[in-house]
Structures are given as structure tokens and as C-alpha cells.
N, C-alpha and C. Protein backbone atom coordinates (compact mmCIF):
# COMPACT_ATOMS: atom_id res chain seq x y z
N UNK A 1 0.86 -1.18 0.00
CA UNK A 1 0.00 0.00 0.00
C UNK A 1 0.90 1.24 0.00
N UNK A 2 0.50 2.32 -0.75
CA UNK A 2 1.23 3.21 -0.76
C UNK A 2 0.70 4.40 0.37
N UNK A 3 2.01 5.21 0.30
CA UNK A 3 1.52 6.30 1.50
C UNK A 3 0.42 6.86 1.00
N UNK A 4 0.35 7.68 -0.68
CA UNK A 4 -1.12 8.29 -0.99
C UNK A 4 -2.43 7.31 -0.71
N UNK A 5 -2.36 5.94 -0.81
CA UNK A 5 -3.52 5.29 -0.85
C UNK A 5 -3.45 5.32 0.95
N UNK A 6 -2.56 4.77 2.07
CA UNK A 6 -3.03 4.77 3.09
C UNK A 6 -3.47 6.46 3.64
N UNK A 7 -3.05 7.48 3.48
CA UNK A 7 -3.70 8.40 3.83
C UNK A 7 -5.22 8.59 3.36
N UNK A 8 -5.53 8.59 1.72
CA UNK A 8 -6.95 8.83 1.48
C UNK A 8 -7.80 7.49 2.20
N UNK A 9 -7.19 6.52 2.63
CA UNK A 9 -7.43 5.66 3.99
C UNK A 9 -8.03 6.69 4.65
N UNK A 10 -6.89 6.82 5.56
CA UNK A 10 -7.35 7.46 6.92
C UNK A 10 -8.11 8.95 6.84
N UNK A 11 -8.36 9.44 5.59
CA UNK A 11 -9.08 10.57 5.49
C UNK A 11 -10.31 10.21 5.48
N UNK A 12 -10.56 9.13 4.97
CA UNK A 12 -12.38 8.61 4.55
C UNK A 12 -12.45 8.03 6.15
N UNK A 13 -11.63 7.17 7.01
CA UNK A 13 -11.66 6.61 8.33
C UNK A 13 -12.17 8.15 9.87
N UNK A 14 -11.51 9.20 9.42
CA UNK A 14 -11.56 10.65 9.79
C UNK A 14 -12.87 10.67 10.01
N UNK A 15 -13.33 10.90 7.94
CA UNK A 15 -14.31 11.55 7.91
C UNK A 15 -15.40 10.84 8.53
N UNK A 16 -15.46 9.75 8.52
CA UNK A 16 -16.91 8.36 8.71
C UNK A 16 -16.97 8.61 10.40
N UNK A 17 -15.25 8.70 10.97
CA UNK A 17 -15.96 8.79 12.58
C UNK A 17 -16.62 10.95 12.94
N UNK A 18 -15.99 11.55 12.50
CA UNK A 18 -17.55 12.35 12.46
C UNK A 18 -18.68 12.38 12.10
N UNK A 19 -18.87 11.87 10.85
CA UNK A 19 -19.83 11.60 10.64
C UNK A 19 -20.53 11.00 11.79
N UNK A 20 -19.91 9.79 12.10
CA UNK A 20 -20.79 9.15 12.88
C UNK A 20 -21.17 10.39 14.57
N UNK A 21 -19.68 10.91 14.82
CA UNK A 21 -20.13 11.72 15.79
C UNK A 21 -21.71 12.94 15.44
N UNK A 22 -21.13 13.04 14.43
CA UNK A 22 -22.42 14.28 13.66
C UNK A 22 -23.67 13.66 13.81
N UNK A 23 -23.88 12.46 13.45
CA UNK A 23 -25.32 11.82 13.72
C UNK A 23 -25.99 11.30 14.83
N UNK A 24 -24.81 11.69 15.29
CA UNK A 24 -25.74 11.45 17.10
C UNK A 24 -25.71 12.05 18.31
N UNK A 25 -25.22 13.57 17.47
CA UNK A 25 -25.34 14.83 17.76
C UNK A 25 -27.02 15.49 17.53
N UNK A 26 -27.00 15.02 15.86
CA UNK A 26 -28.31 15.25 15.41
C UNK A 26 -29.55 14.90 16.21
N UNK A 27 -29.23 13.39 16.39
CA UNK A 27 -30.37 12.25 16.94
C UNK A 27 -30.51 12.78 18.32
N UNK A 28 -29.29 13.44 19.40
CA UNK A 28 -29.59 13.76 20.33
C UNK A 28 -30.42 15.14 20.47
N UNK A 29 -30.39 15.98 19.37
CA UNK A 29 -31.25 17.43 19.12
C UNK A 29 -32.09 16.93 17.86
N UNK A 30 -32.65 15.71 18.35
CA UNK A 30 -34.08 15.34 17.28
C UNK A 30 -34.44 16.01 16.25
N UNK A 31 -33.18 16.20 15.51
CA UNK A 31 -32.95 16.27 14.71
C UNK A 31 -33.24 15.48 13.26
N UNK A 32 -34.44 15.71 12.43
CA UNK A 32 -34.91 14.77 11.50
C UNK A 32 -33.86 14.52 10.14
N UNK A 33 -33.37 13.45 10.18
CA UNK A 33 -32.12 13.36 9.48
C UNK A 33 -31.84 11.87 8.75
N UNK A 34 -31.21 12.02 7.66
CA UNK A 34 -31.29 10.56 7.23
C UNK A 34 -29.54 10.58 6.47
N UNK A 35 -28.54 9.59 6.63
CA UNK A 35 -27.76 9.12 5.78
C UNK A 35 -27.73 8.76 4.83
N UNK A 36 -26.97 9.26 3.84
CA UNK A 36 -27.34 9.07 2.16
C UNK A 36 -26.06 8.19 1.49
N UNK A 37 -26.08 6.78 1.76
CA UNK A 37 -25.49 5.57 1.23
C UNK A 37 -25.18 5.73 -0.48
N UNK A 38 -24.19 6.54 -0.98
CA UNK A 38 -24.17 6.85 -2.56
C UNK A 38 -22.91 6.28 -3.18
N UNK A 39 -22.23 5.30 -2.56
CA UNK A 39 -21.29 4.52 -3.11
C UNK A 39 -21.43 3.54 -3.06
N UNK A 40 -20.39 2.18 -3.45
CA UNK A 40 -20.20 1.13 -4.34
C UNK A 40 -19.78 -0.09 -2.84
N UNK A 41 -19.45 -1.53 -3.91
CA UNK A 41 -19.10 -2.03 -3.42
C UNK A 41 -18.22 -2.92 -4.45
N UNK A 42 -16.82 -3.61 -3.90
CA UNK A 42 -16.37 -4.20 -4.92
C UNK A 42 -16.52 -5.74 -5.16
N UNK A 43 -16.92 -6.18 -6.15
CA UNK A 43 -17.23 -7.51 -6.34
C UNK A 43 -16.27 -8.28 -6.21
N UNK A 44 -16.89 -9.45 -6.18
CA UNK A 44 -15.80 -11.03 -6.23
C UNK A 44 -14.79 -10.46 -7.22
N UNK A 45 -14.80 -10.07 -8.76
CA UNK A 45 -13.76 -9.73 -9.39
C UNK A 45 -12.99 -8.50 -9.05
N UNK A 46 -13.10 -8.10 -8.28
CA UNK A 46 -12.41 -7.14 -7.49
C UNK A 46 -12.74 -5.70 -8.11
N UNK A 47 -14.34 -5.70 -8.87
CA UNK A 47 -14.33 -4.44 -9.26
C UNK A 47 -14.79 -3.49 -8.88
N UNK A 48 -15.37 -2.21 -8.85
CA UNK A 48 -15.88 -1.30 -7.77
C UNK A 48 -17.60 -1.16 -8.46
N UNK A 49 -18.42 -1.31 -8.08
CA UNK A 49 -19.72 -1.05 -8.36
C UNK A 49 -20.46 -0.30 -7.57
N UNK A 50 -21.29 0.47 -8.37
CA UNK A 50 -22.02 1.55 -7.41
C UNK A 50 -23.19 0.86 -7.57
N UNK A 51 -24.07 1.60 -6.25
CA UNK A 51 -25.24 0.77 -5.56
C UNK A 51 -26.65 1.02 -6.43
N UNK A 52 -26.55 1.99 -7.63
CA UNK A 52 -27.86 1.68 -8.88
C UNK A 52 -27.24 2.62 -9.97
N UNK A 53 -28.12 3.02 -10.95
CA UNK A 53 -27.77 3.70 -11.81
C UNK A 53 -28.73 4.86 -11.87
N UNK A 54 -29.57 5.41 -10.73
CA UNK A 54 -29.99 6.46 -10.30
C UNK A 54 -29.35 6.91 -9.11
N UNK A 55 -28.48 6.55 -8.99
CA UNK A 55 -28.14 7.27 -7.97
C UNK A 55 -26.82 8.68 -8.46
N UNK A 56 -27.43 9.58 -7.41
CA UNK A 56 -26.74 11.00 -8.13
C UNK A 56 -25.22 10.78 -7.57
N UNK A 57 -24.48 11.09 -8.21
CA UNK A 57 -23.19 11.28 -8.06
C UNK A 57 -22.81 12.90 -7.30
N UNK A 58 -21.79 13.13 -6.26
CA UNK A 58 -21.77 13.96 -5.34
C UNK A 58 -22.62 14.34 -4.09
N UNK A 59 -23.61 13.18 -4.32
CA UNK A 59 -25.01 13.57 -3.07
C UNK A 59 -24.22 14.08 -1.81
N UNK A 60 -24.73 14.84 -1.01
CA UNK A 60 -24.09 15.15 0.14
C UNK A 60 -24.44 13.66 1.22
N UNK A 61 -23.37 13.94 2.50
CA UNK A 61 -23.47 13.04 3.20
C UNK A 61 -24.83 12.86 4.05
N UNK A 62 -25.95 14.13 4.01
CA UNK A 62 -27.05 13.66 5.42
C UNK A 62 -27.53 14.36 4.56
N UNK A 63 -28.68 14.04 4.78
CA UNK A 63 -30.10 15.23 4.26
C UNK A 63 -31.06 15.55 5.77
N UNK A 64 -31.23 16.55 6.35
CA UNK A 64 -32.41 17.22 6.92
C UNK A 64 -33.69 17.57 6.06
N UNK A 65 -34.36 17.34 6.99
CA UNK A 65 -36.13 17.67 6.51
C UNK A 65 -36.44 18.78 7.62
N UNK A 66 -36.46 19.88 7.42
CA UNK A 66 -36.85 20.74 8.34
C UNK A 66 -37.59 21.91 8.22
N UNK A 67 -38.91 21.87 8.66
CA UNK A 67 -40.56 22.42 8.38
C UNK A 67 -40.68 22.87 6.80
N UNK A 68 -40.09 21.70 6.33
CA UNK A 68 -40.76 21.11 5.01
C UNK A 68 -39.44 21.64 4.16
N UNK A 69 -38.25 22.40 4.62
CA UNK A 69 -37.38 22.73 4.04
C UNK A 69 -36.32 21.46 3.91
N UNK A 70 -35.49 21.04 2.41
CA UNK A 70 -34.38 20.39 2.34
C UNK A 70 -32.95 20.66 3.02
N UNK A 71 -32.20 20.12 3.90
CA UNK A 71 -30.93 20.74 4.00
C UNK A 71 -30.05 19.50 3.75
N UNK A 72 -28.95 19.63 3.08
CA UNK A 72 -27.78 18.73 2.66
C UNK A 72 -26.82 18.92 3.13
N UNK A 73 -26.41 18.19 3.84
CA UNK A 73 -25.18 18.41 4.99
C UNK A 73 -23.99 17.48 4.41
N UNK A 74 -22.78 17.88 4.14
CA UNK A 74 -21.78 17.68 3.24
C UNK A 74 -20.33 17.36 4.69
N UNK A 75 -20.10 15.88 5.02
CA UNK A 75 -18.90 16.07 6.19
C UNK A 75 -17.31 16.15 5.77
N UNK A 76 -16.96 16.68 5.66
CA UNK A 76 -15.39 16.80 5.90
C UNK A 76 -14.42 17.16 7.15
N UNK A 77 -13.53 16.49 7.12
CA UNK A 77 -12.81 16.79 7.71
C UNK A 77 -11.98 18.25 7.64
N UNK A 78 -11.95 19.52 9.02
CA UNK A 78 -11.07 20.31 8.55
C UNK A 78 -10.27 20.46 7.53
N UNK A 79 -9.66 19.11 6.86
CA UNK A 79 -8.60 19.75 5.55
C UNK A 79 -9.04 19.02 4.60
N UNK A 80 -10.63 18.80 4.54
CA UNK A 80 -11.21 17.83 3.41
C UNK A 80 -11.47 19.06 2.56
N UNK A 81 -11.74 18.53 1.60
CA UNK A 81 -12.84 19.01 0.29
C UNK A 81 -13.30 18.63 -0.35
N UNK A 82 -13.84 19.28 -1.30
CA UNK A 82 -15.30 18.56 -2.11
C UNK A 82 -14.34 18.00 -2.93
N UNK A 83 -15.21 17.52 -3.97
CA UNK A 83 -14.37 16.25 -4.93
C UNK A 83 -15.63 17.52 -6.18
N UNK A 84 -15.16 17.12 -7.51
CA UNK A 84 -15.92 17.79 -8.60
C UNK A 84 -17.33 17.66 -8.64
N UNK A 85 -17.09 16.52 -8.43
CA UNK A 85 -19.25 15.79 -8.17
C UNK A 85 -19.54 16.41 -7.13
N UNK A 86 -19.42 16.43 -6.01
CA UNK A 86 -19.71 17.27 -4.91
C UNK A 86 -19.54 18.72 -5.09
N UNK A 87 -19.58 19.64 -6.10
CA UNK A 87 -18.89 20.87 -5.89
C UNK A 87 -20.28 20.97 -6.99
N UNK A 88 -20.60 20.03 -8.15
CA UNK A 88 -21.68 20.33 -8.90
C UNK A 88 -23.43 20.02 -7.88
N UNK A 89 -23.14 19.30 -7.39
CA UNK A 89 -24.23 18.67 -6.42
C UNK A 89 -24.28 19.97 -5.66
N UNK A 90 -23.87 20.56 -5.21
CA UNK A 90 -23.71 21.95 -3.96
C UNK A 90 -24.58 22.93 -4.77
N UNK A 91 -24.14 23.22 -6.19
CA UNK A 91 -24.71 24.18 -7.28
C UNK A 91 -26.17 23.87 -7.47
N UNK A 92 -26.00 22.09 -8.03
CA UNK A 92 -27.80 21.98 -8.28
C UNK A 92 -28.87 22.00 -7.15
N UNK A 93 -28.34 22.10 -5.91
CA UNK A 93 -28.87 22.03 -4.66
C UNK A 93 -29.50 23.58 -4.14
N UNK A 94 -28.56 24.60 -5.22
CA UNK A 94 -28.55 25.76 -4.56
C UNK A 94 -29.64 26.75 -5.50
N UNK A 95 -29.10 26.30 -7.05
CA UNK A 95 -30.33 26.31 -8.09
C UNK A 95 -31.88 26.22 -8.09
N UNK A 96 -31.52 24.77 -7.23
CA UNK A 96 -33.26 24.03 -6.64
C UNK A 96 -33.41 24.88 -5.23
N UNK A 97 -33.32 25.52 -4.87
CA UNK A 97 -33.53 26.17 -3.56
C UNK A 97 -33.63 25.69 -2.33
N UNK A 98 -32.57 24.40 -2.44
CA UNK A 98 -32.52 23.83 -0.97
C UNK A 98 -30.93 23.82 -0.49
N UNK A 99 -30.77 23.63 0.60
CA UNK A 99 -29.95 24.09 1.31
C UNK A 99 -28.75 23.08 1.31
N UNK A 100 -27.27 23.96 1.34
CA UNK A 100 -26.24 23.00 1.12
C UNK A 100 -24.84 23.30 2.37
N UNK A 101 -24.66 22.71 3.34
CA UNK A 101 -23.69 23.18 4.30
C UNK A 101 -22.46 22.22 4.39
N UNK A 102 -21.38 22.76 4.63
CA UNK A 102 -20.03 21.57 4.78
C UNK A 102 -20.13 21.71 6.13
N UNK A 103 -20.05 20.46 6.71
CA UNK A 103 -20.14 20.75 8.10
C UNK A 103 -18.85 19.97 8.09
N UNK A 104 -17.53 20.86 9.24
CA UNK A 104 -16.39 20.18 9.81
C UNK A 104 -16.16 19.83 11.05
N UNK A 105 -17.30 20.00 11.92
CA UNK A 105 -17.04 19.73 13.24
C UNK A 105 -18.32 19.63 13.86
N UNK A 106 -18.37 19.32 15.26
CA UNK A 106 -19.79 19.34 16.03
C UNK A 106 -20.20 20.99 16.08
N UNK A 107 -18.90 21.71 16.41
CA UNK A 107 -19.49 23.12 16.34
C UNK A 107 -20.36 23.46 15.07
N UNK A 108 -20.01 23.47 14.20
CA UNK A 108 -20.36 23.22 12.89
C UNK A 108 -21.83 23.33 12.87
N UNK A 109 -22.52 22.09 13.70
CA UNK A 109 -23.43 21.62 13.44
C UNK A 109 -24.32 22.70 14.91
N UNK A 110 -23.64 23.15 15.92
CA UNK A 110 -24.20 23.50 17.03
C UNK A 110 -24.49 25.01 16.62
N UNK A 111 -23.65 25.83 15.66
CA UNK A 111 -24.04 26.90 15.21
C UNK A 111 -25.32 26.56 14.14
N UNK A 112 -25.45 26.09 13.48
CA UNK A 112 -26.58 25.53 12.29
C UNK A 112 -27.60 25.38 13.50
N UNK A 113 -27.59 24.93 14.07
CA UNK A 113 -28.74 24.95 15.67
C UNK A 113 -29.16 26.59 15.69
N UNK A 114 -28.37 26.58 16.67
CA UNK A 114 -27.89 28.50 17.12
C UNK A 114 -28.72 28.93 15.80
N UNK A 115 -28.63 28.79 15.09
CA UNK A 115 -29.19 29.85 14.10
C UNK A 115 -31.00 29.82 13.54
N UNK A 116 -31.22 28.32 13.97
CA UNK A 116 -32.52 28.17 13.61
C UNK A 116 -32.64 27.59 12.04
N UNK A 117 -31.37 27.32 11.58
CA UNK A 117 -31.35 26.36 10.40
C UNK A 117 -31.60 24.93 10.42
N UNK A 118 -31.06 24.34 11.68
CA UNK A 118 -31.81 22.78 12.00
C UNK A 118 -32.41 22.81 13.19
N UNK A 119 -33.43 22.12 13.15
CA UNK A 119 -34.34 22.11 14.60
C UNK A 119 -35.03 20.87 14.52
């Protein structure tokens, strides 16, 4: 394994345990929220397959439902960033008039509170 492949390792390992912290941050401020499963898996031939052929490419990581408003919550790590699909997904999100946030931390998510954007 190389050093570039074990780091984008431990960047996706990063990002998944906030995430996971982020969602039960949410769940604890009943927070109406769902995880959005938009990647693959690799087969017996060792190839990478994604999970349909509707599924949008760049989806953000969580979606909120909040008093009937969309919000798309996008996790990175402090020195993450979007990838190209994610940077077009942010645009058509913003086009369609629903809401698109990078969240990097619990604060992150405790100001989005504070503000009356998730409830």
C-alpha cells in the first residue's frame, strides 16, 4: 500500500468517525435526518460497483427535513474538500432552492442549531 492510498485511507476513516459523531449529535437534538449511502461495493472480481444507476453522483453526506425545508449536509474533515461531483451537487442544490452546508465539526453543526437552520 502506498503512502497516498493509506492516507486517502485514513481521510475517509476521519471523515466516517464524524460523521458518525455528527449523527448522534443530530439524533440527540431530534434532529430529522437521514444518511445518504451513494457509493459502491467491490465484487468477487475485485471491481468497484455503485449501488444503482440512479443514484446522483456527489449527493451530500445527510439530508435534513426541516418544516418542510431540504438541508444537505456535506462532512469533511477540517482539511477535506469537495471532490468535482460534490462541488456540482452543492450548485444543483442551490439552483433548486434547498440548502447545502459543509459541516467540519460538532461546532459546525451546534451553530446551524444556534441559528434556527436545523431544529
Amino acid at each position: 500500500m502506498t503512502f497516498d492510498t493509506k492516507m486517502r485511507k485514513q481521510k475517509t476513516q476521519d471523515e466516517r468517525q464524524l460523521q458518525n459523531s455528527i449523527c448522534s449529535y443530530l439524533f440527540l437534538n431530534k434532529v430529522f435526518f437521514y444518511e445518504n449511502y451513494n457509493g459502491g461495493l467491490m465484487n468477487s472480481q475485485g471491481q468497484f460497483k455503485t449501488f444503482g444507476k440512479w443514484r446522483i453522483k456527489g449527493l451530500a453526506d445527510l439530508t435534513v427535513i426541516n418544516h418542510g425545508q431540504v438541508i444537505f449536509l456535506e462532512v469533511k474533515t477540517p482539511i477535506g474538500s469537495q471532490s468535482k461531483n460534490q462541488k456540482e451537487f452543492e450548485k444543483w442544490c442551490k439552483e433548486c432552492g434547498a440548502f447545502y452546508y459543509i459541516v467540519r465539526s460538532i461546532e459546525d453543526i451546534t451553530l446551524l442549531l444556534k441559528k434556527g437552520i436545523l431544529k
